[in-house]
Protein backbone atom coordinates (compact mmCIF):
# COMPACT_ATOMS: atom_id res chain seq x y z
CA UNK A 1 5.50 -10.00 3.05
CA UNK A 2 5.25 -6.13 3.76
CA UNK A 3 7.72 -5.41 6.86
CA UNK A 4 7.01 -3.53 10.08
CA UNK A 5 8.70 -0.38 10.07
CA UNK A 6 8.73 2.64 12.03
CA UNK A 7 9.12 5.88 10.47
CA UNK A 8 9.34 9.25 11.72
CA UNK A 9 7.37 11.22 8.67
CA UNK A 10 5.66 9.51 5.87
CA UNK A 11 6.21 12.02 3.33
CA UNK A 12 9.66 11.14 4.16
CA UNK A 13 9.30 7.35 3.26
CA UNK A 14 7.58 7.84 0.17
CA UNK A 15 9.59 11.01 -1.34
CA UNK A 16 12.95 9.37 -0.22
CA UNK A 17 12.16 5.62 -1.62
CA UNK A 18 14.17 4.44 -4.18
CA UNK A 19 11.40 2.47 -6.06
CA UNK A 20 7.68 3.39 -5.83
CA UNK A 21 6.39 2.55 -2.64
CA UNK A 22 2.64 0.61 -2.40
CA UNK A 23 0.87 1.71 0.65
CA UNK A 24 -1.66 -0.69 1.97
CA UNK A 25 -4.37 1.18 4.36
CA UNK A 26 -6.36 -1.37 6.27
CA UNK A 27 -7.69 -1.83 9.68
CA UNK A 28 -6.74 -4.66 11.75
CA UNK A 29 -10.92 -5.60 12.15
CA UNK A 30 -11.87 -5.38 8.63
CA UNK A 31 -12.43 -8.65 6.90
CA UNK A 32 -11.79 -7.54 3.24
CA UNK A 33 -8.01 -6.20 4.88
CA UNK A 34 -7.72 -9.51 5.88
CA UNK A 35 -8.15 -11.06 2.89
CA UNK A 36 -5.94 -8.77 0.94
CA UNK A 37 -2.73 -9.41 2.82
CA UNK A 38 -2.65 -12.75 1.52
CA UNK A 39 -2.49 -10.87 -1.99
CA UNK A 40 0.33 -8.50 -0.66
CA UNK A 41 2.20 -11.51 0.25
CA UNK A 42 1.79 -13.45 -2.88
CA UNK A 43 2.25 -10.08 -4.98
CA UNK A 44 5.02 -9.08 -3.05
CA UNK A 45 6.94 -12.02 -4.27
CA UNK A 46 6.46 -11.57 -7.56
CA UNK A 47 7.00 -7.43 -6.87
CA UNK A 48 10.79 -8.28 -5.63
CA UNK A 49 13.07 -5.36 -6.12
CA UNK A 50 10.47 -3.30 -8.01
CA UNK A 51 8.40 -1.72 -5.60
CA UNK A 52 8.11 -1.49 -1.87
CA UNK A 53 5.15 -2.36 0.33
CA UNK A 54 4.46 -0.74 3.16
CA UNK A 55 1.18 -0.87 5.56
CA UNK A 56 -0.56 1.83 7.34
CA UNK A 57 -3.21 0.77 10.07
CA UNK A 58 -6.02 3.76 9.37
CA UNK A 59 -6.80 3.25 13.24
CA UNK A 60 -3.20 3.90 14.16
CA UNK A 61 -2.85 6.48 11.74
CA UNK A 62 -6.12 8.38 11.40
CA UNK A 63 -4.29 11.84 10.18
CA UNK A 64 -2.80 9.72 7.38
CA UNK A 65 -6.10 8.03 6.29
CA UNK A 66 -8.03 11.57 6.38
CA UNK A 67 -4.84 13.29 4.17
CA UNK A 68 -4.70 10.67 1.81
CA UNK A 69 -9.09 10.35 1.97
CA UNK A 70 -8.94 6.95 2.51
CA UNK A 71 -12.73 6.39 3.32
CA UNK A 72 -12.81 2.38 2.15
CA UNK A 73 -10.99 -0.56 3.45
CA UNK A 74 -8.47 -1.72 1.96
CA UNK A 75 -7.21 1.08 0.06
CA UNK A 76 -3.38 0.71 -1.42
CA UNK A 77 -2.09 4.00 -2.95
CA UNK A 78 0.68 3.83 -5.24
CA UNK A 79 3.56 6.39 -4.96
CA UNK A 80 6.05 6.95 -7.66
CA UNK A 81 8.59 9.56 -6.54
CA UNK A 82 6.39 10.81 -3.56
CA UNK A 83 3.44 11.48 -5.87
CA UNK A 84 0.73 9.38 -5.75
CA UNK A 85 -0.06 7.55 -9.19
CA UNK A 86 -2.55 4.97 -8.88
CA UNK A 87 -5.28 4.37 -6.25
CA UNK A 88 -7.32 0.89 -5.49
CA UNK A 89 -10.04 0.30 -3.38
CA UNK A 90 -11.31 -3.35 -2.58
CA UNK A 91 -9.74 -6.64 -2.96
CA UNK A 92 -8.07 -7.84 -6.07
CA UNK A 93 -6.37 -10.64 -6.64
CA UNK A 94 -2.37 -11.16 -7.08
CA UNK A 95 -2.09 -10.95 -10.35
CA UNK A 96 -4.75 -8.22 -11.14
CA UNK A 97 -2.50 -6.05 -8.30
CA UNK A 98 1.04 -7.06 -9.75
CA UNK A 99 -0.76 -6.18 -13.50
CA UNK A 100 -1.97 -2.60 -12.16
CA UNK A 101 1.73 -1.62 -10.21
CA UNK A 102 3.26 -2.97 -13.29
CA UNK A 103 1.42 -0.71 -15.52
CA UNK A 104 1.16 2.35 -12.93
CA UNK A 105 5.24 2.36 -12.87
């Protein structure tokens, strides 16, 4: 499962991770969001040590969604050395998400 943490600058977390860093923009009322944590969870497992999943609530965080044009829900953004290198909007399921990081890093 994707852990709460609070961070001071994003660019920070992504630049500074030591393994590319999925970034999960949802909203806490949007069904499809909803759906798609279940697939962070189970993709997450399978993800272990590889990359890191982090989630960014667009209504928290409006600056973030407008930088990064997030303009559907869910959007994850992969980041590979603070450069983004793969972008998915929708739902997919686990193993079409754990295929697509796989092949992004």
């Amino acid at each position: 499962m994707a852990t709460k943490q609070q961070f001071k600058n994003f660019d920070e977390l992504i630049s500074s991770a030591q393994q590319p860093v999925l970034v999960d923009f949802y909203a806490t009322w949007c069904g499809p969001c909803q759906m798609m944590a279940k697939v962070l969870e189970q993709a997450n497992s399978q993800l272990k040590g590889e990359v890191k999943i982090v989630k960014i609530d667009t209504d928290r965080y409006p600056e973030l969604a407008s930088q990064y044009q997030i303009y559907a829900l869910p959007t994850l953004v992969l980041f590979k050395e603070g450069q983004s290198v793969d972008r998915i909007e929708g739902v997919l399921t686990a193993e079409q998400l754990v295929e697509r990081v796989r092949q992004a890093v």
